[in-house]
Protein backbone atom coordinates (compact mmCIF):
# COMPACT_ATOMS: atom_id res chain seq x y z
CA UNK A 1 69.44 99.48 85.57
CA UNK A 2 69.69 101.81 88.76
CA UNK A 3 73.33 99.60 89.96
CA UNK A 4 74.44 100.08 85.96
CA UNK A 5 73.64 104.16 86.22
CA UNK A 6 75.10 104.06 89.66
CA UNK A 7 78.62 102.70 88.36
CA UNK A 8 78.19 105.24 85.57
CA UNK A 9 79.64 107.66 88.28
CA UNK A 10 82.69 106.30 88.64
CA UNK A 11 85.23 106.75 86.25
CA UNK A 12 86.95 103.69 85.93
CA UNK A 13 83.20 101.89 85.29
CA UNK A 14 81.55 104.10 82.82
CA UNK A 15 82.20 103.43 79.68
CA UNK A 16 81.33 99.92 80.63
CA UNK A 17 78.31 100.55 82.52
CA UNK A 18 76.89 103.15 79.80
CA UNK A 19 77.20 100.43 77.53
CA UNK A 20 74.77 97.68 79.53
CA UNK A 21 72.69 100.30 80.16
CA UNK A 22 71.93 101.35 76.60
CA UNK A 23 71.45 97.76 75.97
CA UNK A 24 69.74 96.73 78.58
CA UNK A 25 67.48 100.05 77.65
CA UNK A 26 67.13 98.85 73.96
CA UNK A 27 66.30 95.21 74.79
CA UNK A 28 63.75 96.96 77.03
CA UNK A 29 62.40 98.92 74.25
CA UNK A 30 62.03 96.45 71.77
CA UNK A 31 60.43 93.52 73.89
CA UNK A 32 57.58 96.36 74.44
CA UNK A 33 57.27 96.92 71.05
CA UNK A 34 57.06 92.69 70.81
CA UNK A 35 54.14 92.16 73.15
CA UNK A 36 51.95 94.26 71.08
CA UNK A 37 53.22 91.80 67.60
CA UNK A 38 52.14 88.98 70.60
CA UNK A 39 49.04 90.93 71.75
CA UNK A 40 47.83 90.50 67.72
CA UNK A 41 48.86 87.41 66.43
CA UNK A 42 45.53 85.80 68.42
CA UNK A 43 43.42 88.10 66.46
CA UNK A 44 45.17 88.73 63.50
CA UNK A 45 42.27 86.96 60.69
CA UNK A 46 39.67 89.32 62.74
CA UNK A 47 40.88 92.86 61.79
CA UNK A 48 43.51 94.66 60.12
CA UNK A 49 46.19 94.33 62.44
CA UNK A 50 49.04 96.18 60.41
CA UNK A 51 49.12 99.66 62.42
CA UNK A 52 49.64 97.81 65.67
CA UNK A 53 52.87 95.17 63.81
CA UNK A 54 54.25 98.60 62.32
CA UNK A 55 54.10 100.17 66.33
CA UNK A 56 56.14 96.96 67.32
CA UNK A 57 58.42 97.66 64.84
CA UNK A 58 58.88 101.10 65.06
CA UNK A 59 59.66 100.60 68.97
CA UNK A 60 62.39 98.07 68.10
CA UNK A 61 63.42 100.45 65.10
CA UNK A 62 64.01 103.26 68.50
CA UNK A 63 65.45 100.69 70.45
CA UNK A 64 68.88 99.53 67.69
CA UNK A 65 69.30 103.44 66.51
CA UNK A 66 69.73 103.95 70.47
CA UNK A 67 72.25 101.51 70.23
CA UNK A 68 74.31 103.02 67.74
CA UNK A 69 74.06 106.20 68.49
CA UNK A 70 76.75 108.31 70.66
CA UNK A 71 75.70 107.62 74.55
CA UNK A 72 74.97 111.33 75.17
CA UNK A 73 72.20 110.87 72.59
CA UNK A 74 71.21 107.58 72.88
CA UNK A 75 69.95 107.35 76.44
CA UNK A 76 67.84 110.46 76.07
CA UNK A 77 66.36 108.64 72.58
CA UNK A 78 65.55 105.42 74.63
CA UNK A 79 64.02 107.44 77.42
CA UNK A 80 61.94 109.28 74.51
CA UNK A 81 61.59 105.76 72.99
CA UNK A 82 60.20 104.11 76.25
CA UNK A 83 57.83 107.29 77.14
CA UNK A 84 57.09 106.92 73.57
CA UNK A 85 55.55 103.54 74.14
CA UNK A 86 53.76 104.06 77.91
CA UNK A 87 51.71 106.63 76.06
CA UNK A 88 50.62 104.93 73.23
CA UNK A 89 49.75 102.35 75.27
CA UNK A 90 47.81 104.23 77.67
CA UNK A 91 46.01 106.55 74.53
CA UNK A 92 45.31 103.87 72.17
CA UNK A 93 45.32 100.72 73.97
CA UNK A 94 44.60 100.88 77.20
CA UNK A 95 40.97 99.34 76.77
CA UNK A 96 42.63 96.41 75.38
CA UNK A 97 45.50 95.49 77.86
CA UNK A 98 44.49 93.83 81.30
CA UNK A 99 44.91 96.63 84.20
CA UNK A 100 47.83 94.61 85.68
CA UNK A 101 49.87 95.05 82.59
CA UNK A 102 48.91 99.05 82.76
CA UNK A 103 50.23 98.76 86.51
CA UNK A 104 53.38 97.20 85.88
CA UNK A 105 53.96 99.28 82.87
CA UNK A 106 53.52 102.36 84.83
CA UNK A 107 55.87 101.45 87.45
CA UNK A 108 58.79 99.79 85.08
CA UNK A 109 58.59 102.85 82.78
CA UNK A 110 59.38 105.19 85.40
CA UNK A 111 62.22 103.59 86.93
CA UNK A 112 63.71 102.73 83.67
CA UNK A 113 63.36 106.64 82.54
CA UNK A 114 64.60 107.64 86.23
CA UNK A 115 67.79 105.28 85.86
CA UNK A 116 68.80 106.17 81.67
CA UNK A 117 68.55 109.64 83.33
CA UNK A 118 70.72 109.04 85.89
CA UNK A 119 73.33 107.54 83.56
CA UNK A 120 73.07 110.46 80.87
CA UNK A 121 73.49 112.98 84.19
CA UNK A 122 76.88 110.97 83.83
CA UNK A 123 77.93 110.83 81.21
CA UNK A 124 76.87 114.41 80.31
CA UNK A 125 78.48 116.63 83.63
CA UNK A 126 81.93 115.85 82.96
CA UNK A 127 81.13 118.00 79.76
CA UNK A 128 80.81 121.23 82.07
């Protein structure tokens, strides 16, 4: 993601780059929103399960509309999207998702965020 945002800065790259980087972003998005359809399908006789399938495909919902929306508001929607996800994770499920999970989340979130932010800096200050 960070060597996609990077080549976002140079002209002759961007349009390219901005374009693996939303998807990149989106596939991101909506694999998230897939571990929690994964995290309930070993559980799923036990207890309503619906709210958490709907979450998963809400997340992916986030994850195509950033797709085909306009770069300049697509990255910041799969930046929400992503942010979106870390904390509903860490409100509503953290009891039930190992703390190595919660780690790796933490530290994949930010960079992703850090990087779509980098690329919408991009595309967005040849606008000024």
């Amino acid at each position: 993601m960070y060597l996609l945002a990077m080549l976002a800065w140079i002209p002759a790259w961007r349009d390219m780059s901005l374009t693996a980087l939303v998807a990149y972003a989106a596939i991101s998005l909506t694999f998230a929103g897939a571990i929690h359809w994964g995290r309930v399908l070993g559980q799923f006789s036990s207890s309503n399960q619906f709210p958490t399938q709907l979450f998963g495909v809400l997340v992916a919902f986030l994850g195509w509309a950033g797709l085909v929306l306009p770069k300049e508001m697509g990255l910041p929607m799969l930046c929400a999207g992503l942010t979106f996800v870390w904390g509903t994770e860490q409100m509503l499920f953290s009891d039930e998702l190992p703390d190595w999970y919660q780690k790796l989340r933490n530290q994949l979130t930010a960079g992703a965020v850090l990087a779509m932010l980098v690329g919408w800096a991009a595309v967005m200050l040849p606008m000024f």
